[in-house]
Protein backbone atom coordinates (compact mmCIF):
# COMPACT_ATOMS: atom_id res chain seq x y z
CA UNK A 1 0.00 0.00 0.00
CA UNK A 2 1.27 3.48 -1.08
CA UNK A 3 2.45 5.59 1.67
CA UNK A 4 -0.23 7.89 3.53
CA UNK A 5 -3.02 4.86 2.31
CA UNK A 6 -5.00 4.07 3.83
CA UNK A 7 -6.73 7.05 4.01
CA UNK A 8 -8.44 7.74 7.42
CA UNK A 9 -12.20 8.09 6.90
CA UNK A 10 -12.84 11.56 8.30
CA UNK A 11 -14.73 13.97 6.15
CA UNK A 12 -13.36 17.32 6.06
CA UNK A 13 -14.82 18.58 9.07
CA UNK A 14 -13.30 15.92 10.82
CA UNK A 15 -16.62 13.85 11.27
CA UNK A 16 -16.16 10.25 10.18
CA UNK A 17 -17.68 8.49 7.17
CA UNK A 18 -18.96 5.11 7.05
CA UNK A 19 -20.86 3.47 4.00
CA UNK A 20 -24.49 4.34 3.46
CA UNK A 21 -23.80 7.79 4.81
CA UNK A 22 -25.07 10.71 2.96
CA UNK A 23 -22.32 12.87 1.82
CA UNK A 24 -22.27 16.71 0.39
CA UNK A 25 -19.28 16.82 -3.04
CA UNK A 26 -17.37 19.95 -1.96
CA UNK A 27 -15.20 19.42 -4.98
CA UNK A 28 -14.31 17.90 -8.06
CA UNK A 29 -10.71 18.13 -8.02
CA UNK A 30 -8.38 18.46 -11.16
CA UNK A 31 -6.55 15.18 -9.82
CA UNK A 32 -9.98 13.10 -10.79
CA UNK A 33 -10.66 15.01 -14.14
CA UNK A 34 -7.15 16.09 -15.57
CA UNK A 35 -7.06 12.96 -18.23
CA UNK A 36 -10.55 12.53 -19.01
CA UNK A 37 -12.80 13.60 -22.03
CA UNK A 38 -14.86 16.70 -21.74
CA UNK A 39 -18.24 15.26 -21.67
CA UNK A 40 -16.33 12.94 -18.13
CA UNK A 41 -15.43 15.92 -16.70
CA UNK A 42 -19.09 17.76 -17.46
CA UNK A 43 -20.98 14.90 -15.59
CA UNK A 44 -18.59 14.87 -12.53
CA UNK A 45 -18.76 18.49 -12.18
CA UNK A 46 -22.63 18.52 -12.67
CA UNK A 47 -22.85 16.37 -9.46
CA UNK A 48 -19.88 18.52 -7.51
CA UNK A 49 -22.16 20.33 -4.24
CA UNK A 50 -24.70 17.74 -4.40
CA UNK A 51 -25.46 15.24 -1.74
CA UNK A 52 -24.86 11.89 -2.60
CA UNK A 53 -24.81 7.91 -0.74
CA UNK A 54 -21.35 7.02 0.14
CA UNK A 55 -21.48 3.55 -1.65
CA UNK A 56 -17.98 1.86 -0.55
CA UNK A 57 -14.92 2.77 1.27
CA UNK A 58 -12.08 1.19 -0.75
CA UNK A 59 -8.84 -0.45 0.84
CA UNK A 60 -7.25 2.90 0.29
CA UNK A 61 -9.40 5.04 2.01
CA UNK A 62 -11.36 6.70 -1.16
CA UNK A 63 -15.05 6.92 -1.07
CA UNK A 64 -16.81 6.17 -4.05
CA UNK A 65 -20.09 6.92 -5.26
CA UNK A 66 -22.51 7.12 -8.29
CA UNK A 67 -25.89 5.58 -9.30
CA UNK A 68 -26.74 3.40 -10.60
CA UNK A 69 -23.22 1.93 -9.00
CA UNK A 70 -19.78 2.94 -7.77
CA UNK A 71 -18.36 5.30 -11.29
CA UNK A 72 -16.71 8.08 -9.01
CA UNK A 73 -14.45 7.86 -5.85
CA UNK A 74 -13.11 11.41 -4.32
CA UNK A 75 -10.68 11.64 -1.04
CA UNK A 76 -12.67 11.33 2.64
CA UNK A 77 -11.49 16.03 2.91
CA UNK A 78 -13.48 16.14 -0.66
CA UNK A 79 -16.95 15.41 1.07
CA UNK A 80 -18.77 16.79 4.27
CA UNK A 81 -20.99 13.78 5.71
CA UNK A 82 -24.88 15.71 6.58
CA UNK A 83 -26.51 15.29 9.52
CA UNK A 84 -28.83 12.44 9.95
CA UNK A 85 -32.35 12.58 9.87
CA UNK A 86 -32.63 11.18 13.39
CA UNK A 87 -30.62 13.26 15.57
């Protein structure tokens, strides 16, 4: 495993992450986006300040999401988990 990996799950305002958790994009950085096609980098940034389900936590600490399945995965300071529903 690279050094640094794996990442520790902690959102970046220090609140952890888990899977299933609801998740605000803060960003789409230029590290995810700097080799693909236009229309790739148009849908990630349509879906950059939206909240999205945190679908997996890889082995390196990146949390992916998309829908229908996994297609995206951004570092655990790119996101801001939102408060739940039941607190």
């Amino acid at each position: 495993m690279p050094e640094g990996h794996p990442l520790p799950s902690i959102d970046a305002h220090g609140l952890p992450i888990s899977q299933g958790a609801l998740a605000r994009i803060l960003v789409i950085p230029q590290w995810l986006t700097h080799d693909l096609p236009a229309e790739d980098v148009a849908r990630l940034k349509a879906v950059e300040g939206t909240v999205m389900r945190v679908l997996e936590i890889d082995a390196y600490g990146y949390v992916w999401f998309g829908e229908p399945g996994p297609w995206f995965s951004l570092r655990p300071s790119e996101v801001a988990v939102e408060a739940s529903n039941d607190e």
